[in-house]
PDB file of N, CA and C in Angstrom:
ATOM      1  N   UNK A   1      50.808 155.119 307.873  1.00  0.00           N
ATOM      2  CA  UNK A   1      50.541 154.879 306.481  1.00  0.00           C
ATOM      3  C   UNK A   1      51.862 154.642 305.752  1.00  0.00           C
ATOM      4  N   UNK A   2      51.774 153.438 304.698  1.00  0.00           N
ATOM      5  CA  UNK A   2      53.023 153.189 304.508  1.00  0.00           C
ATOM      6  C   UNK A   2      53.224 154.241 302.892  1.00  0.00           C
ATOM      7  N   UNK A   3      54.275 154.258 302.990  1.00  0.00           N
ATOM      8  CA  UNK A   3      54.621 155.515 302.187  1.00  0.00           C
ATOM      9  C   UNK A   3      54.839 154.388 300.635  1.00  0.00           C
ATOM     10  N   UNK A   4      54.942 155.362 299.333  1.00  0.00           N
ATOM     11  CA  UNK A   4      54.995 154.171 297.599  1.00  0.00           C
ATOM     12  C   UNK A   4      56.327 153.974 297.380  1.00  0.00           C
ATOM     13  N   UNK A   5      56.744 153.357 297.216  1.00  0.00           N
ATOM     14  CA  UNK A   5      58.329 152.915 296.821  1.00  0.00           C
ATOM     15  C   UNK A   5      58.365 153.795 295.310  1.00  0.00           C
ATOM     16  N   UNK A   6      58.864 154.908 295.347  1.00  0.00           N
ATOM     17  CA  UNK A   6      59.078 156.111 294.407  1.00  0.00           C
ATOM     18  C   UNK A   6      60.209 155.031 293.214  1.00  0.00           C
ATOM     19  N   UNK A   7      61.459 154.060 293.861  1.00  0.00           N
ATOM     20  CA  UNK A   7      62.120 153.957 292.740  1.00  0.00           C
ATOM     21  C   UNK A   7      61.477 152.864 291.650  1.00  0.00           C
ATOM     22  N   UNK A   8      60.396 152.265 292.277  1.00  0.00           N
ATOM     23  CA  UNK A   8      59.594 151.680 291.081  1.00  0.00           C
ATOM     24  C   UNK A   8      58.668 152.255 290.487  1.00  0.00           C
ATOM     25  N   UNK A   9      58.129 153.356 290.950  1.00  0.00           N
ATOM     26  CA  UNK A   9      57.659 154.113 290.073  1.00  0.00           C
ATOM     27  C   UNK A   9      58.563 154.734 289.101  1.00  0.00           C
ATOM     28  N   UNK A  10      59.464 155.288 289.369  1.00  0.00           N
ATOM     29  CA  UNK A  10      60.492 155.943 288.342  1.00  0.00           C
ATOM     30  C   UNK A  10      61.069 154.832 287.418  1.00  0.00           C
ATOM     31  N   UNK A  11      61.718 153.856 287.867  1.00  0.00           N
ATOM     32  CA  UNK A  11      61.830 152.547 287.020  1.00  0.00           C
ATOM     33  C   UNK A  11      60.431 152.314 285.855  1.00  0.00           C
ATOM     34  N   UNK A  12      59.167 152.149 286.245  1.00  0.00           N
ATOM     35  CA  UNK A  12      58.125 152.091 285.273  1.00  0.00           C
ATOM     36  C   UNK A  12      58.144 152.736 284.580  1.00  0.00           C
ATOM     37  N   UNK A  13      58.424 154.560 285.070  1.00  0.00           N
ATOM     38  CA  UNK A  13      58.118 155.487 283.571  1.00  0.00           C
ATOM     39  C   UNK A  13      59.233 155.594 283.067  1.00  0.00           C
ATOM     40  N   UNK A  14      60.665 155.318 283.444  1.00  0.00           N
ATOM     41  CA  UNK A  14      61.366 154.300 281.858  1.00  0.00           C
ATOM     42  C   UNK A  14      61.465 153.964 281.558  1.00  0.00           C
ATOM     43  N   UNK A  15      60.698 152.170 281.863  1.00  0.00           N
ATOM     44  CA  UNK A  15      60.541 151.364 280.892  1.00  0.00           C
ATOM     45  C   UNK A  15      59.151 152.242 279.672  1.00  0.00           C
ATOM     46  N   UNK A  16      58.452 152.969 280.183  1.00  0.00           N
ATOM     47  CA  UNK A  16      57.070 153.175 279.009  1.00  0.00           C
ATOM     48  C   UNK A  16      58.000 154.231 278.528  1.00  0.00           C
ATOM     49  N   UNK A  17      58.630 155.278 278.913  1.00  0.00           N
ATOM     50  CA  UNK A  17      58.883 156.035 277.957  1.00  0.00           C
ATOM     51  C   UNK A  17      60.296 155.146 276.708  1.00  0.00           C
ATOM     52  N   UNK A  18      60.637 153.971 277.290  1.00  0.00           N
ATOM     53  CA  UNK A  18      61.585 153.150 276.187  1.00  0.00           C
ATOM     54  C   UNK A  18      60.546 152.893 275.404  1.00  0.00           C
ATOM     55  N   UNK A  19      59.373 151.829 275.744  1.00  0.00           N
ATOM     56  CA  UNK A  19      58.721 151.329 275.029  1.00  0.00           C
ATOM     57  C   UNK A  19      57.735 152.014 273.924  1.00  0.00           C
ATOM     58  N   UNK A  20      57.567 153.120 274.480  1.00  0.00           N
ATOM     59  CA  UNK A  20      56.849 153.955 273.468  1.00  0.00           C
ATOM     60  C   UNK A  20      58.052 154.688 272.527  1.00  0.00           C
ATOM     61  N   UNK A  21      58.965 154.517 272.686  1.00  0.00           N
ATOM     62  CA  UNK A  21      59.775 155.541 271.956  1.00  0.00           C
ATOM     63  C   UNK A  21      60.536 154.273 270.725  1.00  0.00           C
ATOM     64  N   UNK A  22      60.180 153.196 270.839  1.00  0.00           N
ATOM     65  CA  UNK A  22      60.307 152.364 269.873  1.00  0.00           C
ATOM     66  C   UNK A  22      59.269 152.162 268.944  1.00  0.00           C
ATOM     67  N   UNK A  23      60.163 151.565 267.769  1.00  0.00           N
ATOM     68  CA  UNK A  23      58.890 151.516 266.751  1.00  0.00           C
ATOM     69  C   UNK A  23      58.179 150.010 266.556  1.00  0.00           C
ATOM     70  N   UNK A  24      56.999 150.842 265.787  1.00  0.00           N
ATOM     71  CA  UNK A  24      55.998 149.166 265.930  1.00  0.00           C
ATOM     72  C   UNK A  24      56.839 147.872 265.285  1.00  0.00           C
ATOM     73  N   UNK A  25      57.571 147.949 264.870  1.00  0.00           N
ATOM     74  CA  UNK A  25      58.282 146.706 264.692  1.00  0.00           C
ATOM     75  C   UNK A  25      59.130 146.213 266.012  1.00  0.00           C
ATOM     76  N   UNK A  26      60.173 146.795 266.935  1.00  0.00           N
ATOM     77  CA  UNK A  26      60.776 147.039 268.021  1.00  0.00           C
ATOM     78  C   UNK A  26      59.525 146.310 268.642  1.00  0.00           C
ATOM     79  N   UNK A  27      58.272 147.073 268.798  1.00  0.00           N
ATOM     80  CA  UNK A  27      57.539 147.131 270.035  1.00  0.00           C
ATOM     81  C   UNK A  27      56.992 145.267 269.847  1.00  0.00           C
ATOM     82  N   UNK A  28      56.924 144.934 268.677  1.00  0.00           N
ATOM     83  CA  UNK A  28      55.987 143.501 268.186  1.00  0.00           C
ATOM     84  C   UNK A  28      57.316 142.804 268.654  1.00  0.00           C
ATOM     85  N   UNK A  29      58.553 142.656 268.675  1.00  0.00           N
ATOM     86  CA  UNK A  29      59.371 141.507 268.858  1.00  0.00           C
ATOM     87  C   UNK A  29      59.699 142.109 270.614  1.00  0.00           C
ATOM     88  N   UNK A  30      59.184 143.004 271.039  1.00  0.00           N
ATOM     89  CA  UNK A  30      59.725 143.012 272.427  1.00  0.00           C
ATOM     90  C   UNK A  30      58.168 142.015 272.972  1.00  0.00           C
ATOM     91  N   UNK A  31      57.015 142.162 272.475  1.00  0.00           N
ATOM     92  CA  UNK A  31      56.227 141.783 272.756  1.00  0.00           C
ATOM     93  C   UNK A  31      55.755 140.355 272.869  1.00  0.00           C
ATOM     94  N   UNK A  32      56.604 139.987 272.114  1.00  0.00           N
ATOM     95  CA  UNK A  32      56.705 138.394 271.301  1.00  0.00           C
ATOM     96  C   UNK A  32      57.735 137.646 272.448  1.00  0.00           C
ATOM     97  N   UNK A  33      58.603 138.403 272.714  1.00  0.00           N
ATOM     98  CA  UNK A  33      60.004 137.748 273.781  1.00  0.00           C
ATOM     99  C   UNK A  33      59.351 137.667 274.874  1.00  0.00           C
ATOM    100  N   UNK A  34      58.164 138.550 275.208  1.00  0.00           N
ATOM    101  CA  UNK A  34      57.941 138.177 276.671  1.00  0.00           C
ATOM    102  C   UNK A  34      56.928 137.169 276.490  1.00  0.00           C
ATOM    103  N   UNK A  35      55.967 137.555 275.648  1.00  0.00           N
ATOM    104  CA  UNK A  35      55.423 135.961 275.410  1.00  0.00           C
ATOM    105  C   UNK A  35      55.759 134.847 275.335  1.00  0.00           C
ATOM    106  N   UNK A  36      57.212 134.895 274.644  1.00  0.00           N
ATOM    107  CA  UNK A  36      57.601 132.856 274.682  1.00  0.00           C
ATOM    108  C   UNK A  36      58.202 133.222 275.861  1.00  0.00           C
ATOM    109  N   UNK A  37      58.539 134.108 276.355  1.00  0.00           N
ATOM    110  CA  UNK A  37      59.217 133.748 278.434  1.00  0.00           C
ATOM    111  C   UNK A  37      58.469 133.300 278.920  1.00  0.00           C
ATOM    112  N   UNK A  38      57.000 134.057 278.835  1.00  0.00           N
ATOM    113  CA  UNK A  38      56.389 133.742 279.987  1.00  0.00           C
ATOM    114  C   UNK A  38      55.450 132.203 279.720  1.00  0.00           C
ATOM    115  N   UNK A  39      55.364 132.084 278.082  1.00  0.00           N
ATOM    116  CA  UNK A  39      54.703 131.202 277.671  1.00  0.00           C
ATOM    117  C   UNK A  39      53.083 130.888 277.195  1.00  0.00           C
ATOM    118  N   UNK A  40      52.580 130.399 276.301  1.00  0.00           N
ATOM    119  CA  UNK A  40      51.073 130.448 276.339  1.00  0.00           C
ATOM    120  C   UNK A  40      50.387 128.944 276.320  1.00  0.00           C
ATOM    121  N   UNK A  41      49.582 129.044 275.971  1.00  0.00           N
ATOM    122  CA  UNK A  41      48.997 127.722 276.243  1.00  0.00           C
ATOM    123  C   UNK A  41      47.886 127.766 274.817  1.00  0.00           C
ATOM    124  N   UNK A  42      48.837 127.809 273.926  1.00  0.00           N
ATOM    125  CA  UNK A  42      48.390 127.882 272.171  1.00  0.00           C
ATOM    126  C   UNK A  42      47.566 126.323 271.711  1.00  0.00           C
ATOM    127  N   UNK A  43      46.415 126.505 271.225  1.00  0.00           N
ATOM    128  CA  UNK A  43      45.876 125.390 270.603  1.00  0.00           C
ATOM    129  C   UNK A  43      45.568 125.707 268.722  1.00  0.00           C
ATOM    130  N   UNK A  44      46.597 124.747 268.463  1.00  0.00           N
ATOM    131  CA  UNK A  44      46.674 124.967 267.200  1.00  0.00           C
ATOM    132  C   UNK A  44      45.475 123.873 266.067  1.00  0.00           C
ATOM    133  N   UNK A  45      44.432 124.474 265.485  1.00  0.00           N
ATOM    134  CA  UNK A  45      43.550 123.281 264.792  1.00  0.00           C
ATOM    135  C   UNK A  45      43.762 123.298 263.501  1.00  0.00           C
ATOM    136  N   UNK A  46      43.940 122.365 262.768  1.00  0.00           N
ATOM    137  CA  UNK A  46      44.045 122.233 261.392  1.00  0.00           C
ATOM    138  C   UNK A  46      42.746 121.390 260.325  1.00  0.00           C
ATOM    139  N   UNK A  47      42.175 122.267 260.034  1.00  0.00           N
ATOM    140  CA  UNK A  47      40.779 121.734 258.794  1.00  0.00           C
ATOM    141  C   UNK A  47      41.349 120.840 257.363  1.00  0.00           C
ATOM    142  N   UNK A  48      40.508 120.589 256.931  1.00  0.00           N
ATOM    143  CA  UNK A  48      40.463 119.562 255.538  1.00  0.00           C
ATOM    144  C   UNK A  48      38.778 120.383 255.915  1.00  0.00           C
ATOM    145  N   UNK A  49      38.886 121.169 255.010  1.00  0.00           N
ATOM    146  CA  UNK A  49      37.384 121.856 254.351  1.00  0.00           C
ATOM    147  C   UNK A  49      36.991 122.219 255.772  1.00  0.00           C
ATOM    148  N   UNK A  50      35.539 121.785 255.774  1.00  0.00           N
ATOM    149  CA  UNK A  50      34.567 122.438 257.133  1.00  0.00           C
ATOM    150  C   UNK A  50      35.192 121.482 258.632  1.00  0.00           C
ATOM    151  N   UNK A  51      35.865 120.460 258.409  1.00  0.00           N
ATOM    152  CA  UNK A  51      36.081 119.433 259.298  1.00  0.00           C
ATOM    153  C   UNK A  51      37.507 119.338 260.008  1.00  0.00           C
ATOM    154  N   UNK A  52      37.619 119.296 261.693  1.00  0.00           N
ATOM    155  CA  UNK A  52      38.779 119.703 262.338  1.00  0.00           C
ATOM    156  C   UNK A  52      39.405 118.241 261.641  1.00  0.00           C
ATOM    157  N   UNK A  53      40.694 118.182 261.607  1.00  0.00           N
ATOM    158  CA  UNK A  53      41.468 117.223 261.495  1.00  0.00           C
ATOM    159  C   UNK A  53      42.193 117.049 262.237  1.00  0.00           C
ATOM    160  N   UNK A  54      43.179 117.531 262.476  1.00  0.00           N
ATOM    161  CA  UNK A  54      44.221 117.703 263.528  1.00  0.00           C
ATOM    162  C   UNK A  54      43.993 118.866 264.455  1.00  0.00           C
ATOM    163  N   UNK A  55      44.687 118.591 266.023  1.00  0.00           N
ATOM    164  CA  UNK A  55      44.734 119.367 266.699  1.00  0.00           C
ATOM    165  C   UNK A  55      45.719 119.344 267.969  1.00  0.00           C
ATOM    166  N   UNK A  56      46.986 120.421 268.216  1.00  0.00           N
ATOM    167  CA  UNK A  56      47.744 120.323 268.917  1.00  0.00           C
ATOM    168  C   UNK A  56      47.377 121.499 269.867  1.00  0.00           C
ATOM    169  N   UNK A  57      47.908 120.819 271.091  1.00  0.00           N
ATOM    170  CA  UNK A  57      47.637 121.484 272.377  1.00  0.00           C
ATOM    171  C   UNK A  57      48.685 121.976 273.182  1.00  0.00           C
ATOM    172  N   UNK A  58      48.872 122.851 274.179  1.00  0.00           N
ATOM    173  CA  UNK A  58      49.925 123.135 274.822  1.00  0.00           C
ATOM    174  C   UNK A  58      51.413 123.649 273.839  1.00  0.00           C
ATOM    175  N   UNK A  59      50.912 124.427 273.092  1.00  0.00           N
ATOM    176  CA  UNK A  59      51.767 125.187 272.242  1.00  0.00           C
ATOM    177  C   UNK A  59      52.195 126.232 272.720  1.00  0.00           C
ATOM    178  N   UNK A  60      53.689 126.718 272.508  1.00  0.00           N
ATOM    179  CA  UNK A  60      54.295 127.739 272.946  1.00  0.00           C
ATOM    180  C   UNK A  60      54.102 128.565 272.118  1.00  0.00           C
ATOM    181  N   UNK A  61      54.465 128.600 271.168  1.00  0.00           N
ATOM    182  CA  UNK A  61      54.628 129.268 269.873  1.00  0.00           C
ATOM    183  C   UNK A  61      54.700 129.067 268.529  1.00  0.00           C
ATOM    184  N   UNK A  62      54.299 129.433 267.860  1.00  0.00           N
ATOM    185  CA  UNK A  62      54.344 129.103 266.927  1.00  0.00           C
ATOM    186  C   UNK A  62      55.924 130.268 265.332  1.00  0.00           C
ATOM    187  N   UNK A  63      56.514 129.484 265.493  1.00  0.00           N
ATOM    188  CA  UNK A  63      57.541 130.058 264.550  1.00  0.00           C
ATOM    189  C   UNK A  63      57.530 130.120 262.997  1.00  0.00           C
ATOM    190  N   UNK A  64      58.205 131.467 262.662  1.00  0.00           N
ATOM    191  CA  UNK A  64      58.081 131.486 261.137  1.00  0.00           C
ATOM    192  C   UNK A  64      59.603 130.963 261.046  1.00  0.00           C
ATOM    193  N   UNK A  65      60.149 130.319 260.125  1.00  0.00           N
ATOM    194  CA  UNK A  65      60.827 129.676 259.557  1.00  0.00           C
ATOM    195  C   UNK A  65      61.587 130.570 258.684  1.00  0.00           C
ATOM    196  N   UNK A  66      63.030 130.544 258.613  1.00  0.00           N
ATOM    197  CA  UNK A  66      63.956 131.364 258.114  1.00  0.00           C
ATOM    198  C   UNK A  66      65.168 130.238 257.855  1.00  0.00           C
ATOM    199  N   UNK A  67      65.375 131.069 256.159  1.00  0.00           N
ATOM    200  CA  UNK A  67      66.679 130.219 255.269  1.00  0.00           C
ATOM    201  C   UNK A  67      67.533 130.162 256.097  1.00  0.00           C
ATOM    202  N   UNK A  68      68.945 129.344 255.906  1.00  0.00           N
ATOM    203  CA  UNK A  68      69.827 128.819 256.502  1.00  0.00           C
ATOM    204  C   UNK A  68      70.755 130.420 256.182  1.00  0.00           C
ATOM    205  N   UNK A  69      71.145 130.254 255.277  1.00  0.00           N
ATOM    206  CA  UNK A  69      72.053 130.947 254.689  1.00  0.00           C
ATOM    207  C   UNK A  69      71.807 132.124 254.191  1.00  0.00           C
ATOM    208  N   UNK A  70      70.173 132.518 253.898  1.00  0.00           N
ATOM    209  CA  UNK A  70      69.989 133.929 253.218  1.00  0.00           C
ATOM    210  C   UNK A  70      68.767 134.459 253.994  1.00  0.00           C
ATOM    211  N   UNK A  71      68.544 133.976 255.180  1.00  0.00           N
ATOM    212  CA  UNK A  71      68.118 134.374 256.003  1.00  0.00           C
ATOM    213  C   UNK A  71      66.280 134.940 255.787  1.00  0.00           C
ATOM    214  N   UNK A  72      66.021 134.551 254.666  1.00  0.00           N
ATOM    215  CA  UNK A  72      64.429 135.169 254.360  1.00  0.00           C
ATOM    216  C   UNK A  72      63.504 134.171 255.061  1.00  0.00           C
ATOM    217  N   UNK A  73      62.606 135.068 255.346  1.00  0.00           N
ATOM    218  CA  UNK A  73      61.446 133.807 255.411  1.00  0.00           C
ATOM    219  C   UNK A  73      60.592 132.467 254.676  1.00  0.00           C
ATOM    220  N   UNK A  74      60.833 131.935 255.009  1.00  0.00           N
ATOM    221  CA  UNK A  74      59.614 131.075 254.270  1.00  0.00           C
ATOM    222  C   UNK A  74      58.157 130.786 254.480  1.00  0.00           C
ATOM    223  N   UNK A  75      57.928 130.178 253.687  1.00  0.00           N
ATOM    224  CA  UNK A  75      55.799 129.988 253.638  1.00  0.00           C
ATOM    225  C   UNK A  75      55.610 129.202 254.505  1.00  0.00           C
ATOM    226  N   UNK A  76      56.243 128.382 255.620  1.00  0.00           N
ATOM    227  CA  UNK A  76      55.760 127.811 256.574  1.00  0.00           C
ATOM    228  C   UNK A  76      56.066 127.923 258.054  1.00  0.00           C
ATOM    229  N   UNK A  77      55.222 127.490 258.958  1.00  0.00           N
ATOM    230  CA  UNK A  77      55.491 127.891 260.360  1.00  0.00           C
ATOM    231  C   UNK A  77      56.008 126.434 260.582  1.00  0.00           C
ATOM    232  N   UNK A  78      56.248 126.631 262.172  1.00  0.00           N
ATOM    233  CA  UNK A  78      56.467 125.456 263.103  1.00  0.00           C
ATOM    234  C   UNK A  78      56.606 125.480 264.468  1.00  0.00           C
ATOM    235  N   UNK A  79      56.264 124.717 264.990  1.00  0.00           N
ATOM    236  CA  UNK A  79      56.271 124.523 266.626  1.00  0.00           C
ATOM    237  C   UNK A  79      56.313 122.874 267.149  1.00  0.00           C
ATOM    238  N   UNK A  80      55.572 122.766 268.202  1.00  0.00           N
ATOM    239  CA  UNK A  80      56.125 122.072 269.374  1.00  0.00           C
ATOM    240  C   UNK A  80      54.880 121.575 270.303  1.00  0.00           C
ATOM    241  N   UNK A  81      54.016 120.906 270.022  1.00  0.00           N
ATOM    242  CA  UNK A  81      52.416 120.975 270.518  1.00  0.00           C
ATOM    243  C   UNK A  81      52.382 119.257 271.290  1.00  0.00           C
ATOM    244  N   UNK A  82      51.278 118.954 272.257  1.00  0.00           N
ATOM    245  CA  UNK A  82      50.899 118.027 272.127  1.00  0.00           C
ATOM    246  C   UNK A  82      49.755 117.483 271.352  1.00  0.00           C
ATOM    247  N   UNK A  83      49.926 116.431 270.222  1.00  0.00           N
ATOM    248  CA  UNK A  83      49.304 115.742 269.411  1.00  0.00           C
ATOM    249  C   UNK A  83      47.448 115.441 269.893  1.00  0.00           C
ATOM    250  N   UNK A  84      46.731 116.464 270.153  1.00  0.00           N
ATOM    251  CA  UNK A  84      45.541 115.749 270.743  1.00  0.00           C
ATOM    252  C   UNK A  84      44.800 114.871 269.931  1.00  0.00           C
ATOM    253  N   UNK A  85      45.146 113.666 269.950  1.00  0.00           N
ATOM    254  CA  UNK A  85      44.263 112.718 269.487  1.00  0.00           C
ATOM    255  C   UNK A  85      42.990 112.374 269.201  1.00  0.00           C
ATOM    256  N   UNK A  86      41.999 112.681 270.310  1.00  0.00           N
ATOM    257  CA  UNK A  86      40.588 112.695 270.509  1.00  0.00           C
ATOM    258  C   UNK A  86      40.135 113.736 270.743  1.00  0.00           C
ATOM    259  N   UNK A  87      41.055 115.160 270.345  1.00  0.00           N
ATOM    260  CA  UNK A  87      40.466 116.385 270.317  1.00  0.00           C
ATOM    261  C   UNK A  87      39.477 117.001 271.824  1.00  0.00           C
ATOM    262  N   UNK A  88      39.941 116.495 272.726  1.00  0.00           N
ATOM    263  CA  UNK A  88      39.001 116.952 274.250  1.00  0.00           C
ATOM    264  C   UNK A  88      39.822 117.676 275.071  1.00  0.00           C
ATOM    265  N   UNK A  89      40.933 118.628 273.729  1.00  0.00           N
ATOM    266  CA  UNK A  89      41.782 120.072 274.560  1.00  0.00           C
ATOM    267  C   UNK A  89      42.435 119.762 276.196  1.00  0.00           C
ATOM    268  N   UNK A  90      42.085 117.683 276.292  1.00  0.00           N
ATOM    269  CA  UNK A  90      43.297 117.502 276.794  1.00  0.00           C
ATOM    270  C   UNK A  90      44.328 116.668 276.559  1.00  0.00           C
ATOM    271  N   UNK A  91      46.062 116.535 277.581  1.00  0.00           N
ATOM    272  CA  UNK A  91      47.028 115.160 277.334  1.00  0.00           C
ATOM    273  C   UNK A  91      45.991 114.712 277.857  1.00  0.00           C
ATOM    274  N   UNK A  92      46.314 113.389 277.181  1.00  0.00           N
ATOM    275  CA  UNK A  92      45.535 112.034 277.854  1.00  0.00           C
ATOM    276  C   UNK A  92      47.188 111.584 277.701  1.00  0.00           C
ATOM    277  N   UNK A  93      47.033 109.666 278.097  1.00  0.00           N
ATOM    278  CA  UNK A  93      47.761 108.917 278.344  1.00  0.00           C
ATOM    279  C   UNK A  93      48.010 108.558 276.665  1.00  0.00           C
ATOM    280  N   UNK A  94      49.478 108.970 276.639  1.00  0.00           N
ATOM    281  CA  UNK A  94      49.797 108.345 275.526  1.00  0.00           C
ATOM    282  C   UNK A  94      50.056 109.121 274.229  1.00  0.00           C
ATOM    283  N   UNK A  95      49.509 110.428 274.708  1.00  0.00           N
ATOM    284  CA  UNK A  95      49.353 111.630 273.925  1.00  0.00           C
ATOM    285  C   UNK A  95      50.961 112.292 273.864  1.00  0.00           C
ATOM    286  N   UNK A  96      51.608 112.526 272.759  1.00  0.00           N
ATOM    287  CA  UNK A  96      53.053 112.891 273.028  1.00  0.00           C
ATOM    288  C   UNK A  96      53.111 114.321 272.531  1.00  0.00           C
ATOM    289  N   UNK A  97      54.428 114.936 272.994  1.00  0.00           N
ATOM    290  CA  UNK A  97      54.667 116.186 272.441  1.00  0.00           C
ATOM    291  C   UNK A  97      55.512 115.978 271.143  1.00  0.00           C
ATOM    292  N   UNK A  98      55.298 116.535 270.150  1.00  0.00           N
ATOM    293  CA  UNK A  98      55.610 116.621 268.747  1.00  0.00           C
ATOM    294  C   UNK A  98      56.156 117.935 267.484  1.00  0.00           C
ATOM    295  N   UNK A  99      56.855 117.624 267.149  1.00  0.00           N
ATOM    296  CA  UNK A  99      57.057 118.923 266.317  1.00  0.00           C
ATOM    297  C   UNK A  99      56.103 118.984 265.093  1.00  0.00           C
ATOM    298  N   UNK A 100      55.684 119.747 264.451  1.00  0.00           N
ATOM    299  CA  UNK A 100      54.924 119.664 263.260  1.00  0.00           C
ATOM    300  C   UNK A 100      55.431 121.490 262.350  1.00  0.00           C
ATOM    301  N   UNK A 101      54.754 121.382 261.373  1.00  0.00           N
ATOM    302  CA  UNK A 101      54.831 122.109 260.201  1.00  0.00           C
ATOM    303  C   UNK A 101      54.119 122.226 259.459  1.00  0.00           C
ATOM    304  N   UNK A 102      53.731 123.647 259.158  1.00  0.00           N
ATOM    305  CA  UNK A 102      52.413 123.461 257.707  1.00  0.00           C
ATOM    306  C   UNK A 102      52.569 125.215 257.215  1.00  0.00           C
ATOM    307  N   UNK A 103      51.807 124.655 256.235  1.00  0.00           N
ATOM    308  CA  UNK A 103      52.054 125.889 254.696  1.00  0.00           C
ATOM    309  C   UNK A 103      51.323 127.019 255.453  1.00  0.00           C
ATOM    310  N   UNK A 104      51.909 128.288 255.073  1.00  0.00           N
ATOM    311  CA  UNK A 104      50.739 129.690 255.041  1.00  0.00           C
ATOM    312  C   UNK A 104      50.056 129.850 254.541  1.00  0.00           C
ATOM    313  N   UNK A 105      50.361 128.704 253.092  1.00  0.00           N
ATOM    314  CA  UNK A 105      49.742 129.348 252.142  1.00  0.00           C
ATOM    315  C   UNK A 105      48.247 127.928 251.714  1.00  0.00           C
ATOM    316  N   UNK A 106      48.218 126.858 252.048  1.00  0.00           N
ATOM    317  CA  UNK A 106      47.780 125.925 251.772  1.00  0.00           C
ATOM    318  C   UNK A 106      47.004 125.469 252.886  1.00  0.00           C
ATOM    319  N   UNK A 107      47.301 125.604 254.160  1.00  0.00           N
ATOM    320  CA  UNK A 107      46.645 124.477 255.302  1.00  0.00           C
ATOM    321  C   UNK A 107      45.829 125.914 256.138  1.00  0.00           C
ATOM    322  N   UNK A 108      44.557 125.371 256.230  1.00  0.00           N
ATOM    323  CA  UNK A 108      43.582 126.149 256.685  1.00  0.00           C
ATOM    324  C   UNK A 108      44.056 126.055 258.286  1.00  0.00           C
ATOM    325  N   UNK A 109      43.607 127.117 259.018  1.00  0.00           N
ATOM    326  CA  UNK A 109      44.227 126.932 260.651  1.00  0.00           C
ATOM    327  C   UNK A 109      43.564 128.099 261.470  1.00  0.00           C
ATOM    328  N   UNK A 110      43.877 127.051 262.829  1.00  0.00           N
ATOM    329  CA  UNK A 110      43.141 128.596 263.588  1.00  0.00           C
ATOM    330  C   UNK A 110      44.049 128.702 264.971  1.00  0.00           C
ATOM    331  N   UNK A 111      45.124 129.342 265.300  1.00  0.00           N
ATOM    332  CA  UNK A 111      45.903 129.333 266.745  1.00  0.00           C
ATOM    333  C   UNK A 111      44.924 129.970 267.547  1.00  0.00           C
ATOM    334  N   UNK A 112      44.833 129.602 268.821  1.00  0.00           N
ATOM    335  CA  UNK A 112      44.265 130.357 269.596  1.00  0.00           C
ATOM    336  C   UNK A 112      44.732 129.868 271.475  1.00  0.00           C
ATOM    337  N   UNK A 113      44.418 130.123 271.993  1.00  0.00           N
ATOM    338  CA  UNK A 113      44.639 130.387 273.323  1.00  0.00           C
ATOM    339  C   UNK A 113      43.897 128.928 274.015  1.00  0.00           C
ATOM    340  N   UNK A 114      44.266 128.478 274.626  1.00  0.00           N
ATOM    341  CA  UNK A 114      43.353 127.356 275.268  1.00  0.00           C
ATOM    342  C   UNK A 114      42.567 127.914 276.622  1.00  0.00           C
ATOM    343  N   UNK A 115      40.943 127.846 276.480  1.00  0.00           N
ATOM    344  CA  UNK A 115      40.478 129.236 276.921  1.00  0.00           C
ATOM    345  C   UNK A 115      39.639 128.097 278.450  1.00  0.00           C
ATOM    346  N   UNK A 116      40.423 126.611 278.748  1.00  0.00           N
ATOM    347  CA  UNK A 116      39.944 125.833 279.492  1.00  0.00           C
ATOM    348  C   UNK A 116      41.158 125.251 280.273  1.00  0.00           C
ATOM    349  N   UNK A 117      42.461 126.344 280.002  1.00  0.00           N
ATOM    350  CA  UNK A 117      43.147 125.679 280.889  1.00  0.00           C
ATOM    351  C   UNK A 117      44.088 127.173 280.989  1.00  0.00           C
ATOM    352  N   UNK A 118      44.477 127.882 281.995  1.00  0.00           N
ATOM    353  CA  UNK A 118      45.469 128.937 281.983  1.00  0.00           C
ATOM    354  C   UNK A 118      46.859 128.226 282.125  1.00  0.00           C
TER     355      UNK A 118
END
């Protein structure tokens, strides 16, 4: 019987006792770093009232936006998506990757996970 490799167990319960011993702010940006490492597969949709309008696919992340110089946030995000054209959550031919931008406060939206492609 093969015996447990004890130093990864001991390695695990200091990473949880780090991670718990940080605070929920600590714990949300450690959480966030491993997400854009490892990456997601974000589908970002944008409405005009009841009706999809736009929709980008294969999104990493989506970023809040910070002053140059005084470092605050601002009211809009941004990322890095492909442009889905015909909205069928896939690239097609011709379909490019794009940067875009929109208000927090103005553009209706829904990020979510693309739940047809891991």
């Amino acid at each position: 019987m093969k015996q447990p490799n004890m130093g990864r167990w001991w390695m695990l319960g200091l990473l949880l006792l780090f991670f718990l011993g940080c605070t929920q702010e600590t714990q949300n940006q450690l959480g966030r770093s491993i997400q854009n490492w490892t990456g997601t597969n974000g589908v970002l949709d944008i409405y005009a009232g009841e009706k999809l309008v736009k929709r980008f696919i294969k999104v990493e992340k989506l970023s809040t936006a910070y002053g140059t110089q005084d470092k605050t946030p601002r009211s809009y995000r941004f990322g890095y998506g492909y442009l889905d054209e015909n909205q069928n959550m896939k690239v097609d031919p011709g379909e490019k990757k794009v940067y875009f931008e929109f208000s927090d406060y103005s553009t209706p939206y829904i990020f979510y996970e693309n739940p047809d492609h891991g």
